[in-house]
PDB file of N, CA and C in Angstrom:
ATOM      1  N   UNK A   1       7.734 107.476 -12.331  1.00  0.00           N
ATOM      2  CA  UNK A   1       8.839 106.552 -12.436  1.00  0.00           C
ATOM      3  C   UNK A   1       8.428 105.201 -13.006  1.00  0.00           C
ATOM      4  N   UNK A   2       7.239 104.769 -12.817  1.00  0.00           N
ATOM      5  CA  UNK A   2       6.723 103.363 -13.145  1.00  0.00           C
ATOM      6  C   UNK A   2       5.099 103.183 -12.255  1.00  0.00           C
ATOM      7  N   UNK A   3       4.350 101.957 -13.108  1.00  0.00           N
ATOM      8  CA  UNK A   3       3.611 101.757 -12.382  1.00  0.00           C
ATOM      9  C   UNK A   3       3.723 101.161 -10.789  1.00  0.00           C
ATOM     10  N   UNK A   4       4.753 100.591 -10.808  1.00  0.00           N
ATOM     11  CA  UNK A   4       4.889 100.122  -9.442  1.00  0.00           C
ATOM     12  C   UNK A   4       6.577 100.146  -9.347  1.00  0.00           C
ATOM     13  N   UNK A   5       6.974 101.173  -8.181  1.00  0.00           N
ATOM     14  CA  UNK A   5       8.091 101.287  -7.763  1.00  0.00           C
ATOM     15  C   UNK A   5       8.691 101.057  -6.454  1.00  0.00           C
ATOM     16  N   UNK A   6       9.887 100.015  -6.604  1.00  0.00           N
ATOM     17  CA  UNK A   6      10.149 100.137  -4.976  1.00  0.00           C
ATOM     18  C   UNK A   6      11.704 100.404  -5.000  1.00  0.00           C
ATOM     19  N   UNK A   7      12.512 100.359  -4.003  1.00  0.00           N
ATOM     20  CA  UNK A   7      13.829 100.300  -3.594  1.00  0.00           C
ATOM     21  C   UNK A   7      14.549  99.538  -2.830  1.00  0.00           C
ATOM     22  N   UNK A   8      15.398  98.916  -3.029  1.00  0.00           N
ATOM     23  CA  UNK A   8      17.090  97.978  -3.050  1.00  0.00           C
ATOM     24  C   UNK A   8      16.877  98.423  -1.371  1.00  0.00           C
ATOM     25  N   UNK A   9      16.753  97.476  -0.005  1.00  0.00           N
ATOM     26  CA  UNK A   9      17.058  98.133   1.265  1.00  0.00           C
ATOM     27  C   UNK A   9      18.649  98.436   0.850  1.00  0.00           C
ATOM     28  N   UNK A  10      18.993  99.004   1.762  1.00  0.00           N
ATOM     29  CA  UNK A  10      20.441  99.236   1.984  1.00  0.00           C
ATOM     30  C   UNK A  10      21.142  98.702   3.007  1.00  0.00           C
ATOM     31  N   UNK A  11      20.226  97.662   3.847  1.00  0.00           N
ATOM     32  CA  UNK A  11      21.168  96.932   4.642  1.00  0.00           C
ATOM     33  C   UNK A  11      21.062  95.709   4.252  1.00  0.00           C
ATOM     34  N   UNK A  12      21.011  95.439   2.903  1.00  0.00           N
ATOM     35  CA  UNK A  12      21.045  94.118   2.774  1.00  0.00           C
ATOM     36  C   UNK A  12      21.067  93.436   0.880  1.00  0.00           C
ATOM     37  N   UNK A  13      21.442  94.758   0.428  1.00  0.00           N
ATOM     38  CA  UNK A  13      21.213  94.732  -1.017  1.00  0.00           C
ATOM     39  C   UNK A  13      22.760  94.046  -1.520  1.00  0.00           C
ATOM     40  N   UNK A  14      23.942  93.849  -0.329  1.00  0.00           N
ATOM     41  CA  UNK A  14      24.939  93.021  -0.647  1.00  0.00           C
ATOM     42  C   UNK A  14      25.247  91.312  -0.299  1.00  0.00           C
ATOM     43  N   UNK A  15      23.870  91.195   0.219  1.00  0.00           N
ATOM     44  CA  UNK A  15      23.796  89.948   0.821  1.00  0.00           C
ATOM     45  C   UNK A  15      23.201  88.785  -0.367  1.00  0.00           C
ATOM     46  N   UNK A  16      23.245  87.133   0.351  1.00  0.00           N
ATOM     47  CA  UNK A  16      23.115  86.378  -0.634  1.00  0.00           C
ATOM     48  C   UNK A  16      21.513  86.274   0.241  1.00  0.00           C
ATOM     49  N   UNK A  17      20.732  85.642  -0.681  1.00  0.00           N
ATOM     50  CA  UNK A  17      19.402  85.221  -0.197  1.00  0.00           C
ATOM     51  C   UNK A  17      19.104  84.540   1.318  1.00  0.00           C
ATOM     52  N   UNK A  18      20.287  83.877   1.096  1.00  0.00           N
ATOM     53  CA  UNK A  18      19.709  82.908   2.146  1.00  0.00           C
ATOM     54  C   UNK A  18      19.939  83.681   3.906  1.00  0.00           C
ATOM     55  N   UNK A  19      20.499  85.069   3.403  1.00  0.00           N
ATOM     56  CA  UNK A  19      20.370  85.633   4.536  1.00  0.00           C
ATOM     57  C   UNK A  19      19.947  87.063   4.713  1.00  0.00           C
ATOM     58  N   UNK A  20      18.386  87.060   3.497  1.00  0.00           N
ATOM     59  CA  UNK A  20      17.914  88.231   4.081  1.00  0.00           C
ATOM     60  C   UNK A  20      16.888  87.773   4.749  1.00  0.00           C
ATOM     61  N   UNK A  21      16.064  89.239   5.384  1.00  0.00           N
ATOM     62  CA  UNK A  21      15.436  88.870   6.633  1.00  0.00           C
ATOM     63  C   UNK A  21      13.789  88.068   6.416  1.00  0.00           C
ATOM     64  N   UNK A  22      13.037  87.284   4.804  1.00  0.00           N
ATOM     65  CA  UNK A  22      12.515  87.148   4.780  1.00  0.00           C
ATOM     66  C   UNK A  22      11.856  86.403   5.721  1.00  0.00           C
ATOM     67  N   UNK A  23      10.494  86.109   5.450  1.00  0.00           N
ATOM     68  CA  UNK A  23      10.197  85.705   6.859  1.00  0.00           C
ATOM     69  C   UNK A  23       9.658  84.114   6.002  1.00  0.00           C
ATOM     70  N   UNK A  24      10.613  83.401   7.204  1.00  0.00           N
ATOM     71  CA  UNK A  24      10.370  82.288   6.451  1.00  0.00           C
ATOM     72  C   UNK A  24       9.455  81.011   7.428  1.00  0.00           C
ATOM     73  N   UNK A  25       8.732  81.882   8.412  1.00  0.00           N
ATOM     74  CA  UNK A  25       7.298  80.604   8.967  1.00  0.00           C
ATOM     75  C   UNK A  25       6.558  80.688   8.187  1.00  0.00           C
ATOM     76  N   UNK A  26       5.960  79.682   7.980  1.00  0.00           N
ATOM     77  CA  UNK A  26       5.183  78.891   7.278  1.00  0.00           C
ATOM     78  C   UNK A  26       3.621  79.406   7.409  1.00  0.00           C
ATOM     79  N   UNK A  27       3.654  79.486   9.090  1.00  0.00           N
ATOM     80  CA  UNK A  27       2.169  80.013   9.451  1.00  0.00           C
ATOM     81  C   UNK A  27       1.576  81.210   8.851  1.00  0.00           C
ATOM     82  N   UNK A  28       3.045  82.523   8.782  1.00  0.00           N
ATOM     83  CA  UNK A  28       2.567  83.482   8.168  1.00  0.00           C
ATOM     84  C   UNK A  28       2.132  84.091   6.721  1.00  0.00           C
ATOM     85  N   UNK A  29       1.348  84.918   6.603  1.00  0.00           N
ATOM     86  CA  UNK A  29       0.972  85.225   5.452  1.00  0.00           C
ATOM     87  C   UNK A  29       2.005  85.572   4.759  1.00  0.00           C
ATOM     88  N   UNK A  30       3.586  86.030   5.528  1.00  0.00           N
ATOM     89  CA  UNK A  30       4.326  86.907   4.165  1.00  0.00           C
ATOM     90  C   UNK A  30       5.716  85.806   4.025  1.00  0.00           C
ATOM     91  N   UNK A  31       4.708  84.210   4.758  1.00  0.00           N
ATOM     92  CA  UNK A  31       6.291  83.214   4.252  1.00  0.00           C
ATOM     93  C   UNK A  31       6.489  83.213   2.701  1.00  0.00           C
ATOM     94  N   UNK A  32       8.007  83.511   2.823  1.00  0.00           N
ATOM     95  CA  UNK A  32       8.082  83.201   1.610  1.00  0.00           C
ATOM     96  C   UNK A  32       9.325  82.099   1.853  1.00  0.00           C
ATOM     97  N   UNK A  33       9.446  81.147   0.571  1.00  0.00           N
ATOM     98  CA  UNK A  33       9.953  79.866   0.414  1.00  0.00           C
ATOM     99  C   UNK A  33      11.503  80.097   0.569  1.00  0.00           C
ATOM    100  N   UNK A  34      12.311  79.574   0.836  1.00  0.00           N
ATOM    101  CA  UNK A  34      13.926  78.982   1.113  1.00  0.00           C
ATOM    102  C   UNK A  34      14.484  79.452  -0.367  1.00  0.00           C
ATOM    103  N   UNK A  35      13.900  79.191  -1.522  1.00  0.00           N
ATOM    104  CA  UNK A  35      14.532  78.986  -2.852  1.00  0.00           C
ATOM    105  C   UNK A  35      13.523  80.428  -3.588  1.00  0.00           C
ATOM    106  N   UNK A  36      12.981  80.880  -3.402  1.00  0.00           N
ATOM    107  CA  UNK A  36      12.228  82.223  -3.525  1.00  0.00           C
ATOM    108  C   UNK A  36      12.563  83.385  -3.181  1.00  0.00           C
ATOM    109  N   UNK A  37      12.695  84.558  -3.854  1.00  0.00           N
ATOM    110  CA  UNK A  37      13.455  86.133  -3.517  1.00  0.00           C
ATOM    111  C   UNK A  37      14.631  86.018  -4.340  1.00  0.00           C
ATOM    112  N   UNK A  38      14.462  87.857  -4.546  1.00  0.00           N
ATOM    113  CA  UNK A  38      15.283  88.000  -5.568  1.00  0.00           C
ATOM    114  C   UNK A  38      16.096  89.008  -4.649  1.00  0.00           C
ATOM    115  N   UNK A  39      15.578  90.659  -4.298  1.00  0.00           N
ATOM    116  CA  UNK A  39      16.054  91.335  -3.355  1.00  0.00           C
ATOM    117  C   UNK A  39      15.583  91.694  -2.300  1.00  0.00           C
ATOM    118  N   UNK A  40      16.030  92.417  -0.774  1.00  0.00           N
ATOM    119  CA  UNK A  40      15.302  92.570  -0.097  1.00  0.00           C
ATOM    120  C   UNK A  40      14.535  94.345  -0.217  1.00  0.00           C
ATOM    121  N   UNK A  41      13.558  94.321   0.222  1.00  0.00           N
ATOM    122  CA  UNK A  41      12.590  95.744  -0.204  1.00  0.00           C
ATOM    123  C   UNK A  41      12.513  96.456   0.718  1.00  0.00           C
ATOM    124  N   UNK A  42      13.042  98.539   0.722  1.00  0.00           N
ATOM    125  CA  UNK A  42      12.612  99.019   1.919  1.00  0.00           C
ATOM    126  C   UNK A  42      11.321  99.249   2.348  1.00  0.00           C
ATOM    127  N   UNK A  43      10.783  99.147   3.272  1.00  0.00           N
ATOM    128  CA  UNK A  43       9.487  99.107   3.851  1.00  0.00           C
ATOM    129  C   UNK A  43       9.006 100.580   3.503  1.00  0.00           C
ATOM    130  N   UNK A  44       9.623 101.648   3.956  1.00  0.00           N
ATOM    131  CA  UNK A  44       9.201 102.995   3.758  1.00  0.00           C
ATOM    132  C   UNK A  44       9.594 103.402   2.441  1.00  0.00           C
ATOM    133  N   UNK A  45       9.465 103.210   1.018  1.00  0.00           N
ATOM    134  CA  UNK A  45       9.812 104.152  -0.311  1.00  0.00           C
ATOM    135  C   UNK A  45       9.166 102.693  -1.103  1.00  0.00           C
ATOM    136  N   UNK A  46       7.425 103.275  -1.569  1.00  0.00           N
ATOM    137  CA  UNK A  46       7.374 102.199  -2.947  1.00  0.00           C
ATOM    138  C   UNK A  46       6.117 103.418  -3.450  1.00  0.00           C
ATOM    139  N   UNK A  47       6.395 103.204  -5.031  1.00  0.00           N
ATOM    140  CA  UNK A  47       5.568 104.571  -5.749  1.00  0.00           C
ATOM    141  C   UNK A  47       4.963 103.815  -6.479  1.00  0.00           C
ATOM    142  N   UNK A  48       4.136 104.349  -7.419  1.00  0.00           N
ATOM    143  CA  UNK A  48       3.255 103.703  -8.563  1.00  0.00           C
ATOM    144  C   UNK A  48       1.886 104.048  -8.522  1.00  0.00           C
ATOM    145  N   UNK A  49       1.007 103.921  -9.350  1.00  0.00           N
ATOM    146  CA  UNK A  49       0.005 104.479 -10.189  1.00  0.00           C
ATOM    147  C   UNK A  49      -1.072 104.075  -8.782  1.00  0.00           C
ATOM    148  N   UNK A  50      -2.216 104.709  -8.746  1.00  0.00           N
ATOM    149  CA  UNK A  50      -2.942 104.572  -8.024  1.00  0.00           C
ATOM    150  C   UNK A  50      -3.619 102.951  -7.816  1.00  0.00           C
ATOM    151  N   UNK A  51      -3.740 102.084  -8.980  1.00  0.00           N
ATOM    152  CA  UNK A  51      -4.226 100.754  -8.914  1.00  0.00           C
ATOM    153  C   UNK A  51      -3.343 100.468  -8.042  1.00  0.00           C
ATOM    154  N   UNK A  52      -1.899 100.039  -8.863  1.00  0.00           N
ATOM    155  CA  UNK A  52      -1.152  99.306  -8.249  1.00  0.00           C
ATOM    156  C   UNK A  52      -0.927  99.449  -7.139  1.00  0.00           C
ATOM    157  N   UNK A  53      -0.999 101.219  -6.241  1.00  0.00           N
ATOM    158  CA  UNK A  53      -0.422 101.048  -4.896  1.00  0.00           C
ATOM    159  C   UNK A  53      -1.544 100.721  -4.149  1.00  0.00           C
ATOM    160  N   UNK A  54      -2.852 100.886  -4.639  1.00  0.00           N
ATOM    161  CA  UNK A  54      -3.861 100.271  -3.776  1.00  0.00           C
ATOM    162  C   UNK A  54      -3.867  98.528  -3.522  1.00  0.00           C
ATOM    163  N   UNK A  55      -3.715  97.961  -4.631  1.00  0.00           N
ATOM    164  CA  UNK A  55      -3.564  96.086  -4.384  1.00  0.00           C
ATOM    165  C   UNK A  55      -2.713  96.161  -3.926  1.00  0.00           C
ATOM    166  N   UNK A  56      -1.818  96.326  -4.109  1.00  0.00           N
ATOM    167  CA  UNK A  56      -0.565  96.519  -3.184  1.00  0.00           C
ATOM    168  C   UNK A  56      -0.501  96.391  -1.292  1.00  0.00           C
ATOM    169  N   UNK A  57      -1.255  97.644  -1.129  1.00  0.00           N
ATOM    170  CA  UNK A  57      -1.094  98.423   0.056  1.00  0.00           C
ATOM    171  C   UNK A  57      -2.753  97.258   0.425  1.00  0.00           C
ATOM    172  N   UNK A  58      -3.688  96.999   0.055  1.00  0.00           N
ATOM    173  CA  UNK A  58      -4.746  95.989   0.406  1.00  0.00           C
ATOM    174  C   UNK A  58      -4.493  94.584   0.352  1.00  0.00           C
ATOM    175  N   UNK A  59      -3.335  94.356  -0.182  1.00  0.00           N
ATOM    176  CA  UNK A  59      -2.740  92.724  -0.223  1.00  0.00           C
ATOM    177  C   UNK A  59      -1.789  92.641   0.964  1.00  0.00           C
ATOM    178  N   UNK A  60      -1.084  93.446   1.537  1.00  0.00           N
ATOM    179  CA  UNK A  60      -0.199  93.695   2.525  1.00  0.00           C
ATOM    180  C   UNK A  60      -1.200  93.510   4.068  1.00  0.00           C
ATOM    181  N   UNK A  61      -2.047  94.687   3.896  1.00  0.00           N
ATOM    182  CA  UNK A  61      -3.087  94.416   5.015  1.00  0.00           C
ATOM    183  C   UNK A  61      -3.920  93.766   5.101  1.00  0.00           C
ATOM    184  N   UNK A  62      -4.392  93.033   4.399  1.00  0.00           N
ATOM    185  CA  UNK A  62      -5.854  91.921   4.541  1.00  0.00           C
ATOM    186  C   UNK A  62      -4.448  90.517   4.915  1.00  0.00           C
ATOM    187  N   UNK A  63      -2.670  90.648   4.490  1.00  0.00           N
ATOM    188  CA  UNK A  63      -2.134  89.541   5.071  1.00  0.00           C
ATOM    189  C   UNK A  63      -1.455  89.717   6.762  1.00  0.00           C
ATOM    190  N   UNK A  64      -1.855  90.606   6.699  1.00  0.00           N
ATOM    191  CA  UNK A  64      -1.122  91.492   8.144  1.00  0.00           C
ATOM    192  C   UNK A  64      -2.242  91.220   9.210  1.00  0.00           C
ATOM    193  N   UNK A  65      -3.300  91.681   8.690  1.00  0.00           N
ATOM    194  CA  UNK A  65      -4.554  91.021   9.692  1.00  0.00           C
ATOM    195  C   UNK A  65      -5.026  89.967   9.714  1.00  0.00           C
ATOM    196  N   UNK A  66      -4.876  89.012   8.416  1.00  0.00           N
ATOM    197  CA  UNK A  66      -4.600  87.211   9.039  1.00  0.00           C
ATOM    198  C   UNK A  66      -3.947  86.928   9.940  1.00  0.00           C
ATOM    199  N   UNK A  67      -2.482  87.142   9.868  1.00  0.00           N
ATOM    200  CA  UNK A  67      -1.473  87.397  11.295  1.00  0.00           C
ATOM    201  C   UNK A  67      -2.240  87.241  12.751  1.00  0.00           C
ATOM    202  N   UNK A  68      -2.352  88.700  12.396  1.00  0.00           N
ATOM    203  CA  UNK A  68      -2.868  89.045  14.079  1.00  0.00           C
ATOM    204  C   UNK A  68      -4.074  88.355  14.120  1.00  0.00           C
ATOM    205  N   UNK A  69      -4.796  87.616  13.446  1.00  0.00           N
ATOM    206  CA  UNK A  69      -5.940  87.039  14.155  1.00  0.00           C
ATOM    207  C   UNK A  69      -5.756  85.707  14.385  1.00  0.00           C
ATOM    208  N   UNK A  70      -4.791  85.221  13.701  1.00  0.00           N
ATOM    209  CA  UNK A  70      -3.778  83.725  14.053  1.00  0.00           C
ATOM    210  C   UNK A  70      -2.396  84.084  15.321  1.00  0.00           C
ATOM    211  N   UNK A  71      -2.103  85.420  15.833  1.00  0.00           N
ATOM    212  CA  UNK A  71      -1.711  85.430  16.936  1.00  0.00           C
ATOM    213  C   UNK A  71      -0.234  85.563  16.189  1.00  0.00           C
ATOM    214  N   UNK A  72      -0.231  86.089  14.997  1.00  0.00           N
ATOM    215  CA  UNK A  72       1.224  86.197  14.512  1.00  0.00           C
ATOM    216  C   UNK A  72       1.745  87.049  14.159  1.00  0.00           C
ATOM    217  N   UNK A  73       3.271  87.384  13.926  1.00  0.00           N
ATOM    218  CA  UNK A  73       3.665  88.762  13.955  1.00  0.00           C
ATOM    219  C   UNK A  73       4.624  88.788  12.543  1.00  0.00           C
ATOM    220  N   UNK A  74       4.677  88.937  11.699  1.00  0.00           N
ATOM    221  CA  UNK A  74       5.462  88.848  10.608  1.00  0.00           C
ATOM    222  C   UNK A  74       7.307  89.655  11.422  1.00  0.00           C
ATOM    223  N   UNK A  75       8.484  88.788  11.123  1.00  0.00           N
ATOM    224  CA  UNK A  75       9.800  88.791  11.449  1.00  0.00           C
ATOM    225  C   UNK A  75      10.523  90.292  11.313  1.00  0.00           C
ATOM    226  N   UNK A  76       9.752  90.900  10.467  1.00  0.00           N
ATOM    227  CA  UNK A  76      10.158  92.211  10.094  1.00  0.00           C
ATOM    228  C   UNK A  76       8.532  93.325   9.811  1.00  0.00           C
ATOM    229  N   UNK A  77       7.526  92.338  10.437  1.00  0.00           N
ATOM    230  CA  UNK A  77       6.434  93.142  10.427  1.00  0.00           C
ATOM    231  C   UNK A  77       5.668  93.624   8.550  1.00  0.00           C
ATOM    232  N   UNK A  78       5.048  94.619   8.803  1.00  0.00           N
ATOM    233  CA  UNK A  78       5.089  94.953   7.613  1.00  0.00           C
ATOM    234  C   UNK A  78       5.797  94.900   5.964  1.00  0.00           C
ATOM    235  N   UNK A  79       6.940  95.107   6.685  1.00  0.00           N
ATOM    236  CA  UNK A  79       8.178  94.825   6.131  1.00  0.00           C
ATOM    237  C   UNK A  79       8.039  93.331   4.902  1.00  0.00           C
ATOM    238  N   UNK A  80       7.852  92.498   5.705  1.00  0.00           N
ATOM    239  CA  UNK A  80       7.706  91.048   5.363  1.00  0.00           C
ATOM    240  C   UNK A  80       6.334  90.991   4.626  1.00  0.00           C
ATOM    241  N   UNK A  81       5.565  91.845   4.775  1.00  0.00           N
ATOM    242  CA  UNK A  81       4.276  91.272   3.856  1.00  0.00           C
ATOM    243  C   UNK A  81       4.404  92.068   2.432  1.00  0.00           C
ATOM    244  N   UNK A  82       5.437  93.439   2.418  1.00  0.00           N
ATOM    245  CA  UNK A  82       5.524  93.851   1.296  1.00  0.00           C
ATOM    246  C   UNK A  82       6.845  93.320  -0.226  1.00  0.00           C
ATOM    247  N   UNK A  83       7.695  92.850   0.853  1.00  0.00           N
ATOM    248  CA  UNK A  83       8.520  91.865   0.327  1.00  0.00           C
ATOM    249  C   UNK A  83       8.156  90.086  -0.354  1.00  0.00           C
ATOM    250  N   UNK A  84       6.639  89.892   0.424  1.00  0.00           N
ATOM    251  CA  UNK A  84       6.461  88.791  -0.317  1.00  0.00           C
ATOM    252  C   UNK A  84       5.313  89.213  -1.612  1.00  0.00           C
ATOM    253  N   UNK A  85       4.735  90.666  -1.382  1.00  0.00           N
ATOM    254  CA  UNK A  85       4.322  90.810  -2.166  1.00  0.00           C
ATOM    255  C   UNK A  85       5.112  90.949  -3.507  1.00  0.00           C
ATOM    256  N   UNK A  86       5.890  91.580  -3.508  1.00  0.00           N
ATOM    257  CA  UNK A  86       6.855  92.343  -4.465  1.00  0.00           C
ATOM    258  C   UNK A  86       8.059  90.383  -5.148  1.00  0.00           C
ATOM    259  N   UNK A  87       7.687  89.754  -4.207  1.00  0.00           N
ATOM    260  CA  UNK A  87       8.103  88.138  -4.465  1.00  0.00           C
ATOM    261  C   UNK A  87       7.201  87.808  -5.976  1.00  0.00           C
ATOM    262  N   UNK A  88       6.188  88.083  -5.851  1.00  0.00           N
ATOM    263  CA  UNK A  88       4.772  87.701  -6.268  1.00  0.00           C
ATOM    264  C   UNK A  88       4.348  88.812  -7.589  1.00  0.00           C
ATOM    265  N   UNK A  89       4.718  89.987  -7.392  1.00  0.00           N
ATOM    266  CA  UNK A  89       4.349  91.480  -8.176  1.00  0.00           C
ATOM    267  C   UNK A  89       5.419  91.773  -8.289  1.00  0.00           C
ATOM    268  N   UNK A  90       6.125  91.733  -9.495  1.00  0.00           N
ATOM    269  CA  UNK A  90       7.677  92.454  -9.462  1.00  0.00           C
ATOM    270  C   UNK A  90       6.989  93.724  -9.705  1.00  0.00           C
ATOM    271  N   UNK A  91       7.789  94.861  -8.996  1.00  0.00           N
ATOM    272  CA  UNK A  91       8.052  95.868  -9.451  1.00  0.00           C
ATOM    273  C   UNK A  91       8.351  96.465 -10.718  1.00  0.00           C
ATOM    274  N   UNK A  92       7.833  97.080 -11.162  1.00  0.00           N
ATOM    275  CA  UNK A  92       8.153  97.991 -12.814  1.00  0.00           C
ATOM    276  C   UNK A  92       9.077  98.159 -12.826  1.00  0.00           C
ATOM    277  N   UNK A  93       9.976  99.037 -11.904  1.00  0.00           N
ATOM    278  CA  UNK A  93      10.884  99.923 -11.760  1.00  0.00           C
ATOM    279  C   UNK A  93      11.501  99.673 -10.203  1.00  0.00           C
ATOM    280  N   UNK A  94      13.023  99.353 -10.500  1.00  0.00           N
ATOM    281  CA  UNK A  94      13.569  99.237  -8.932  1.00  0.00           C
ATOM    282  C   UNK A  94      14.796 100.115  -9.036  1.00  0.00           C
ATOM    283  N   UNK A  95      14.428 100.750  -7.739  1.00  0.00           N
ATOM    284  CA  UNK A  95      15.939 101.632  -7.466  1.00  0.00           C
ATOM    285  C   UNK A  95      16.672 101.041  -6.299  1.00  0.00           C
ATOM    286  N   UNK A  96      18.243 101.341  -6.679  1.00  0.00           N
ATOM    287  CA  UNK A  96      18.945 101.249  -6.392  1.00  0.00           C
ATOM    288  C   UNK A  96      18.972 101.961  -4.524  1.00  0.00           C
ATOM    289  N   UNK A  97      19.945 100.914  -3.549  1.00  0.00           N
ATOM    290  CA  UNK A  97      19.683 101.339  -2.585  1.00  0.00           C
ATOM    291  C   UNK A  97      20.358 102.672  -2.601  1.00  0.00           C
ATOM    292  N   UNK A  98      21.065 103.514  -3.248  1.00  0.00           N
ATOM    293  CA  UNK A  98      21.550 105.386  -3.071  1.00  0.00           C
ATOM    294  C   UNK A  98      20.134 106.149  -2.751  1.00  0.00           C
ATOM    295  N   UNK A  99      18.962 105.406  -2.834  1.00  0.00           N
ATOM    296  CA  UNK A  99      18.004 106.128  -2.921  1.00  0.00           C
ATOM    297  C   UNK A  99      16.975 106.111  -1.603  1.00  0.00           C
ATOM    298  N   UNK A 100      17.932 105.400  -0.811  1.00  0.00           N
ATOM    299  CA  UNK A 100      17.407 105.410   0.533  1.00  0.00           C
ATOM    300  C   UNK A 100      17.964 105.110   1.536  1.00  0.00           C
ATOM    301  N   UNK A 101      19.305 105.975   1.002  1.00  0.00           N
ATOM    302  CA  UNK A 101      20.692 105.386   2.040  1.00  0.00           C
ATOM    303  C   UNK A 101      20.191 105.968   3.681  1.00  0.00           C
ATOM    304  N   UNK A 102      20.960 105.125   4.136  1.00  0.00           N
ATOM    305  CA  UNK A 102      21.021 105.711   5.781  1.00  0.00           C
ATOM    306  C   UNK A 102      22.332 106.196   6.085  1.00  0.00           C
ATOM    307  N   UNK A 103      22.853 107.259   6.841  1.00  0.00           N
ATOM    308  CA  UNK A 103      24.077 106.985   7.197  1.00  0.00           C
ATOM    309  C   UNK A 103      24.597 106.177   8.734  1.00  0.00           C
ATOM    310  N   UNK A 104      23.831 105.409   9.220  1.00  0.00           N
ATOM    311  CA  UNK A 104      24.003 104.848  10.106  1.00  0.00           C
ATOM    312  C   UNK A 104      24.311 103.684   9.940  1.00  0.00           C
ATOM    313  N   UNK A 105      24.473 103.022   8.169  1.00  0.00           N
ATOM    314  CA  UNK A 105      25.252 101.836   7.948  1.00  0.00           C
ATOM    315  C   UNK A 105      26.573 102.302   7.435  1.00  0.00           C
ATOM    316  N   UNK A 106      27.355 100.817   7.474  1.00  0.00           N
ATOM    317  CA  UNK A 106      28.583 101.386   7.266  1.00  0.00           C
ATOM    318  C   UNK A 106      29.015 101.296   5.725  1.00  0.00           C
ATOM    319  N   UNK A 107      30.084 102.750   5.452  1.00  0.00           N
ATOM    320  CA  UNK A 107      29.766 103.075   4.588  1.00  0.00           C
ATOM    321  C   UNK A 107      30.562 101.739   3.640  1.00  0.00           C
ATOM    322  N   UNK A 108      29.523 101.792   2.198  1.00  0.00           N
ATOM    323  CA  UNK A 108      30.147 101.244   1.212  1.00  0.00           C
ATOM    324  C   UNK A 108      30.677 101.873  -0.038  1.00  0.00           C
ATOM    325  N   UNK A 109      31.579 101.538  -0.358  1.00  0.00           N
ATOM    326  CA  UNK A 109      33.034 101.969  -1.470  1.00  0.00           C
ATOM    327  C   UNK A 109      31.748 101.864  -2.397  1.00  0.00           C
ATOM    328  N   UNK A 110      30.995 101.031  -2.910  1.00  0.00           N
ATOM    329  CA  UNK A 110      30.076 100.382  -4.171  1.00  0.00           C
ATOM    330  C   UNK A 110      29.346 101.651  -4.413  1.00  0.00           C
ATOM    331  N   UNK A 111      29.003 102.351  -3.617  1.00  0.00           N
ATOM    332  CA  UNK A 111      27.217 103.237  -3.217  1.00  0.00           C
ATOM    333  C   UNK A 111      28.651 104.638  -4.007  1.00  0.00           C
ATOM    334  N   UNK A 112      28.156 105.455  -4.601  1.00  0.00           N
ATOM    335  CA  UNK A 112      29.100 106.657  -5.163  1.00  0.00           C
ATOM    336  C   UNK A 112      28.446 107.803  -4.729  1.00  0.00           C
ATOM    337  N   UNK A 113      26.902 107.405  -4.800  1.00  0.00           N
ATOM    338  CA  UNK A 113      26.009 109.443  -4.693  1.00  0.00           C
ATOM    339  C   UNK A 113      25.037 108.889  -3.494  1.00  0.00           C
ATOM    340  N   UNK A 114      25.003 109.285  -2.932  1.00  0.00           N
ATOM    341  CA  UNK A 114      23.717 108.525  -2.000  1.00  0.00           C
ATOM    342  C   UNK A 114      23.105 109.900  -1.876  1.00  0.00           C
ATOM    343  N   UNK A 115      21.813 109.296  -2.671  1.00  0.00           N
ATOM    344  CA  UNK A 115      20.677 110.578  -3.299  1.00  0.00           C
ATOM    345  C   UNK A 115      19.482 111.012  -2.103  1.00  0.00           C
ATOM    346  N   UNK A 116      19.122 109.800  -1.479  1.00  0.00           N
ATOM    347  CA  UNK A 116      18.441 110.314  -0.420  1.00  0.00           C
ATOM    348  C   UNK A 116      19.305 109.603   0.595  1.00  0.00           C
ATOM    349  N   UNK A 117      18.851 110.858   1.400  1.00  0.00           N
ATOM    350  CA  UNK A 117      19.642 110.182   3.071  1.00  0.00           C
ATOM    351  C   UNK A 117      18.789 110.239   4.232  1.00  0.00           C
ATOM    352  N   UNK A 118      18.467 109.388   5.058  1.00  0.00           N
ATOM    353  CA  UNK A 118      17.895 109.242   6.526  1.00  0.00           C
ATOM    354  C   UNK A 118      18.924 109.306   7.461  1.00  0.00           C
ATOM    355  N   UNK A 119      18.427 110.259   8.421  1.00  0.00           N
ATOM    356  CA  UNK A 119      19.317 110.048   9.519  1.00  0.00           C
ATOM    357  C   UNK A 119      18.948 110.280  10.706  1.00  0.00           C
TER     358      UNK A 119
END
């Protein structure tokens, strides 16, 4: 699909910035700034070439274990360190949230095929 792929969450791909769940302390490794972010990223679905998912997946954890050794917990966990990565590393290729719908949100008129489903 691309060297580096991620996906649109689906609980939050209709929202304005200032209210997704980035994590915005300062202390942590995955703050990201007030005026910074474009969308929010699902934690479980990101693809790409072996480099990229390794810096990737080693930039996430070497900021995840700053955290915990400063006694801190990122707002959405993991979550938050791959979203400030992806702040920082756009993605090649972004899909659309149909591709990691849940049906436990409510449904939207916008979404037409919802290609993968969790439930």
């Amino acid at each position: 699909l691309g060297e580096l792929v991620s996906v649109i969450h689906p609980g939050y791909y209709h929202k304005p910035r200032k209210e997704l769940p980035y994590e915005r302390g300062p202390a942590s490794q995955a703050f990201i700034p007030e005026d910074e972010g474009d969308f929010y990223y699902q934690g479980n679905f990101f693809a790409g070439t072996v480099q990229r998912i390794y810096h990737l997946t080693k930039t996430c954890y070497e900021g995840i274990m700053k955290d915990k050794a400063n006694g801190i917990q990122a707002v959405v966990n993991e979550e938050s360190h791959l979203n400030k990565y992806f702040v920082y590393n756009k993605p090649t290729k972004i899909l659309s949230p149909e591709y990691i719908w849940s049906n436990s949100i409510s449904e939207q008129k916008d979404i037409k095929i919802k290609r993968v489903l969790r439930v």
